[in-house]
N, C-alpha and C. Protein backbone atom coordinates (compact mmCIF):
# COMPACT_ATOMS: atom_id res chain seq x y z
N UNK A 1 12.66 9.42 -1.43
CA UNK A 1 11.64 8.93 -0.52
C UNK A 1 12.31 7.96 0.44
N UNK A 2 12.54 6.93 -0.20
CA UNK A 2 13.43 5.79 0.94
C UNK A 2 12.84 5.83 2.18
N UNK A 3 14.15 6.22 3.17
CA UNK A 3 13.38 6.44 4.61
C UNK A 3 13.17 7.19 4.83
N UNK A 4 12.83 7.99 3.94
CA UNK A 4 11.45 9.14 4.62
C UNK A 4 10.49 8.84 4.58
N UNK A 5 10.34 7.40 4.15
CA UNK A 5 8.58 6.48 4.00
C UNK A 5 8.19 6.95 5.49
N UNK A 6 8.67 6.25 6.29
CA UNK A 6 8.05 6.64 7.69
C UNK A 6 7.82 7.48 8.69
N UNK A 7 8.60 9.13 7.87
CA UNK A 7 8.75 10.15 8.70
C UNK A 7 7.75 10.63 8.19
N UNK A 8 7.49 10.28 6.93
CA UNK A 8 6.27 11.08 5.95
C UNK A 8 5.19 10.81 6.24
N UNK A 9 4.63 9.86 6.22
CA UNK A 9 3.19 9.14 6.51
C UNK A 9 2.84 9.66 8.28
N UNK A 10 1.21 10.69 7.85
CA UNK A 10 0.84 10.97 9.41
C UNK A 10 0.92 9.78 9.86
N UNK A 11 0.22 10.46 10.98
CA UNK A 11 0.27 9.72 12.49
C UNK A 11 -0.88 8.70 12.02
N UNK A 12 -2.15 9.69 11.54
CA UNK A 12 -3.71 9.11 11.23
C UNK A 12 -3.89 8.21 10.52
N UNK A 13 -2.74 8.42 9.23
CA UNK A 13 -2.54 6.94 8.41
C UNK A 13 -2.21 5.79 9.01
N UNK A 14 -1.30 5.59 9.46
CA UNK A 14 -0.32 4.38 10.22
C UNK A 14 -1.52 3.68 11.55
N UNK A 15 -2.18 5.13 11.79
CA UNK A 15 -3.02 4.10 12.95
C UNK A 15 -3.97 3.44 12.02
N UNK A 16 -4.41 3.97 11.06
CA UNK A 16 -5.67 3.43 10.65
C UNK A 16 -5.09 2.21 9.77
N UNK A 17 -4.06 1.84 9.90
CA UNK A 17 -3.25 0.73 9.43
C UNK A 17 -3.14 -0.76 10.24
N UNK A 18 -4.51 -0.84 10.93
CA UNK A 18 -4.30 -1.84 12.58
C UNK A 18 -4.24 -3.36 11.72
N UNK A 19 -4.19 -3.52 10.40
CA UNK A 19 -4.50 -5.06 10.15
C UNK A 19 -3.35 -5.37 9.19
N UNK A 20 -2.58 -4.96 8.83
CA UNK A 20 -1.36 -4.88 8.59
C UNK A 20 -0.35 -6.45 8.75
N UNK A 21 -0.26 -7.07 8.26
CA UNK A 21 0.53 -8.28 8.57
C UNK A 21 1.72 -8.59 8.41
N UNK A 22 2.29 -7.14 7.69
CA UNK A 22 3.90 -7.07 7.32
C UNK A 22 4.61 -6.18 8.29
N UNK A 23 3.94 -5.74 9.41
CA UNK A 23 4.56 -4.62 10.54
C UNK A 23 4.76 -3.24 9.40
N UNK A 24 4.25 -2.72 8.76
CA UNK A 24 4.34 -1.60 7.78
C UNK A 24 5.66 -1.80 7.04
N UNK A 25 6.31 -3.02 6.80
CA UNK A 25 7.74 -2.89 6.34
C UNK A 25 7.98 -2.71 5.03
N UNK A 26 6.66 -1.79 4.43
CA UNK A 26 6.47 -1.32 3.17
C UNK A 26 7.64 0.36 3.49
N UNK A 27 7.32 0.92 5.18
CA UNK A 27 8.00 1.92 5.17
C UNK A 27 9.34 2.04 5.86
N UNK A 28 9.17 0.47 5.81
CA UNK A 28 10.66 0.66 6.90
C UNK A 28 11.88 -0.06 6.41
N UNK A 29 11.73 -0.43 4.96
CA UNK A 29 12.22 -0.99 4.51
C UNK A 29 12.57 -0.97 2.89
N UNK A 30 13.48 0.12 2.44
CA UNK A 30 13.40 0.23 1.09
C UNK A 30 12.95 -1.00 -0.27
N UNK A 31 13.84 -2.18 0.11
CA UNK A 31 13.57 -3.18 -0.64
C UNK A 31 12.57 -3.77 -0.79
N UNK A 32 11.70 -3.62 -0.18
CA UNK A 32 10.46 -4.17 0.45
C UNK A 32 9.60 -3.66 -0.82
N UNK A 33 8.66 -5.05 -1.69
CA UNK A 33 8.32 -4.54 -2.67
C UNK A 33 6.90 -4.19 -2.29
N UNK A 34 6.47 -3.07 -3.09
CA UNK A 34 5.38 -2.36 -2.94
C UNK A 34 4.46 -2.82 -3.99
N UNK A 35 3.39 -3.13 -3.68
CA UNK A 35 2.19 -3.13 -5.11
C UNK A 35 2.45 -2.17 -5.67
N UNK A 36 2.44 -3.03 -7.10
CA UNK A 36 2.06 -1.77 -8.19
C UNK A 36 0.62 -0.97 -8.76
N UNK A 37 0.58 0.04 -8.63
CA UNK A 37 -0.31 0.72 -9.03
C UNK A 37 -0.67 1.05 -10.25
N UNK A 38 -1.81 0.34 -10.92
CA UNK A 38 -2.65 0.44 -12.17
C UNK A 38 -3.41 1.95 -12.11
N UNK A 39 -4.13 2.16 -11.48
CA UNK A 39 -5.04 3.51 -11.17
C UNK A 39 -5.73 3.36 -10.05
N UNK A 40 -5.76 4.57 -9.88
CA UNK A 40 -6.75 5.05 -8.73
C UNK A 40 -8.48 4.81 -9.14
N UNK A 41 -9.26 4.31 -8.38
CA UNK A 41 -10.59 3.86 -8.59
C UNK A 41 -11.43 4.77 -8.23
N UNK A 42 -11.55 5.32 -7.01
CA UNK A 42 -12.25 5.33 -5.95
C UNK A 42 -11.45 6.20 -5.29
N UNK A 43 -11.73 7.42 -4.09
CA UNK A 43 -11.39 7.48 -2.75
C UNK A 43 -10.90 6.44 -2.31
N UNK A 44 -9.80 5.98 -1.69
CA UNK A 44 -9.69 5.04 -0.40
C UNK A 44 -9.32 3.89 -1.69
N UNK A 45 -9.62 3.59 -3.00
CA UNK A 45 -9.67 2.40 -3.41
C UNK A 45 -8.54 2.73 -4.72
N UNK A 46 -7.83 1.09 -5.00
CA UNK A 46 -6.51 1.66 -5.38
C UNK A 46 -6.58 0.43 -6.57
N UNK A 47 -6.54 0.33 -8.36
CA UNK A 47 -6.19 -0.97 -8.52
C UNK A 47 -4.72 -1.41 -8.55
N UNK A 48 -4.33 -2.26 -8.47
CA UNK A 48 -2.85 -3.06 -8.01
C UNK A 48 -2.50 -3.90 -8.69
N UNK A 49 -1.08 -4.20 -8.98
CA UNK A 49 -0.36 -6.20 -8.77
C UNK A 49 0.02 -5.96 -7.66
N UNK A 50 -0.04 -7.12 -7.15
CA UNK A 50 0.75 -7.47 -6.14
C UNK A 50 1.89 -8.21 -6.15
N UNK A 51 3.08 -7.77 -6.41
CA UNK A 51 4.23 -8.45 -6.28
C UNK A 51 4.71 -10.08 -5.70
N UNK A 52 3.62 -9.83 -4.09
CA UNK A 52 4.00 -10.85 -3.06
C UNK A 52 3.11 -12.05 -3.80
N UNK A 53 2.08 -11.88 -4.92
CA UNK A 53 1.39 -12.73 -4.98
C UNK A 53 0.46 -13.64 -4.85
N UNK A 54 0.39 -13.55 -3.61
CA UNK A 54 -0.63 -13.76 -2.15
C UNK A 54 -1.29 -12.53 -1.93
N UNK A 55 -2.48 -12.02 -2.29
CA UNK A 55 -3.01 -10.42 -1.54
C UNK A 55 -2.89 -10.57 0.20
N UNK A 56 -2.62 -9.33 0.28
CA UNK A 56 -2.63 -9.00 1.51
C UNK A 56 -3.94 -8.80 2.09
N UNK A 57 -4.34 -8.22 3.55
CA UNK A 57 -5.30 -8.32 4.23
C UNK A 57 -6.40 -6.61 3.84
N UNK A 58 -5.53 -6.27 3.16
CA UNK A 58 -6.13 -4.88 2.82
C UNK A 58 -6.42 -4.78 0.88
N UNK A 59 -6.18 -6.36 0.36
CA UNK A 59 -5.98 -6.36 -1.00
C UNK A 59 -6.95 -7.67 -1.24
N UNK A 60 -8.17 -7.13 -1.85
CA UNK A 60 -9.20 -8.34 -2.66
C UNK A 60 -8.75 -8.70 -3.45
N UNK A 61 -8.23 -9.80 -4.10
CA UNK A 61 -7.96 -10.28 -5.67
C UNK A 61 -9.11 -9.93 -6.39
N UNK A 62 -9.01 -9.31 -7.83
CA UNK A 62 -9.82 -9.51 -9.15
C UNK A 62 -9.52 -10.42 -9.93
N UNK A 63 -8.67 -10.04 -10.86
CA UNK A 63 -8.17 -10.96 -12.19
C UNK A 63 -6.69 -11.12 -12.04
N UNK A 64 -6.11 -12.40 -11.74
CA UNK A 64 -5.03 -13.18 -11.86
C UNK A 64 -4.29 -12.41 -11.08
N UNK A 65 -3.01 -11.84 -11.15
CA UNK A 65 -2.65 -10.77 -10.16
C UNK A 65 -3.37 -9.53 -9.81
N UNK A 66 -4.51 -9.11 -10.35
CA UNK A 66 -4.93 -7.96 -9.93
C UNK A 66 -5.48 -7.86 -8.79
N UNK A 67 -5.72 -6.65 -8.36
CA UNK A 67 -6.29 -6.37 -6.71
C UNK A 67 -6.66 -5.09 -6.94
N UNK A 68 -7.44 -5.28 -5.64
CA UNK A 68 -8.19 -3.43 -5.02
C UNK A 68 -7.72 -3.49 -3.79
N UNK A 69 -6.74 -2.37 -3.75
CA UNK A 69 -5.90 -2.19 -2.41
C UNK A 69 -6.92 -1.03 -1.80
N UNK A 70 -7.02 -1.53 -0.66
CA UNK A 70 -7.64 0.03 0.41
C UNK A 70 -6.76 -0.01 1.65
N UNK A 71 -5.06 -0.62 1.86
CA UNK A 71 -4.55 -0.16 2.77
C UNK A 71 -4.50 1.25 2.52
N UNK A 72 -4.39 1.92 3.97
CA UNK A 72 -4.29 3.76 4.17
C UNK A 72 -3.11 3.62 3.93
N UNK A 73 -1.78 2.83 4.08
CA UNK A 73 -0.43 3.44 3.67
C UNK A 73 0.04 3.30 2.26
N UNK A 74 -0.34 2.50 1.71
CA UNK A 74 -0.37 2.53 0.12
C UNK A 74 -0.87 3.34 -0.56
N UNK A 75 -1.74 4.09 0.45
CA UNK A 75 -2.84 4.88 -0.74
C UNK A 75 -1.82 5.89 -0.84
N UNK A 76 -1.54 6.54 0.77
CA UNK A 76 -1.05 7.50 1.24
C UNK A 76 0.27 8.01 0.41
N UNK A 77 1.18 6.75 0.16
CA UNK A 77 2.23 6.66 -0.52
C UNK A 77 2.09 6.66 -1.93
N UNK A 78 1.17 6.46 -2.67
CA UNK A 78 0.69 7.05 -3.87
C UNK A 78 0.00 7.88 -4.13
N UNK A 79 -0.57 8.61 -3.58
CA UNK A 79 -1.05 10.06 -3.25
C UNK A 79 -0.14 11.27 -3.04
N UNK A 80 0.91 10.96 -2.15
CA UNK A 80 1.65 11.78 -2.06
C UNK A 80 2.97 11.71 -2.62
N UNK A 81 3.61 10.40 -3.26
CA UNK A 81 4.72 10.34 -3.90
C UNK A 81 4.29 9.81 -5.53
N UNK A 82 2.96 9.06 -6.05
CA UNK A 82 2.92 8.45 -7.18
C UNK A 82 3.42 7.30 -7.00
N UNK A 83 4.08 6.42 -6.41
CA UNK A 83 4.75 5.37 -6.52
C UNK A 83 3.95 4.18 -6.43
């Protein structure tokens, strides 16, 4: 996967990605740590840790590190790779 993060992900994902506060450097950037994925909830809804600790703008906190991710490129990237 690596850098094919960003060749992979449509066009439709990435736009619908407008609130984004890391410039997508989930795909442009191998090291770049990714939430981890507990399970899939929902369509569109993802549960998580979040590595960074701080949720992001697309990540509600639940319980202590947990979250509900609904960024489109996270989903996208666990949808189509598992990761």
């Amino acid at each position: 996967m690596g850098s094919d993060r960003l060749r992979d992900v449509p066009d439709r994902v990435l736009e619908a990605a407008t609130e984004c506060e890391h410039a997508l450097a989930c795909l442009q950037d191998e090291s770049y740590p990714l939430c981890r994925v507990v399970s899939k909830i929902a369509t569109g809804v993802l549960a998580t840790y979040c590595p960074q600790g701080a949720p992001c703008t697309y990540c509600q906190p639940a319980i202590k590190s947990e979250g509900f991710c609904v960024c489109p490129v996270r989903i996208e990237l666990y949808e189509r790779y598992r990761v």
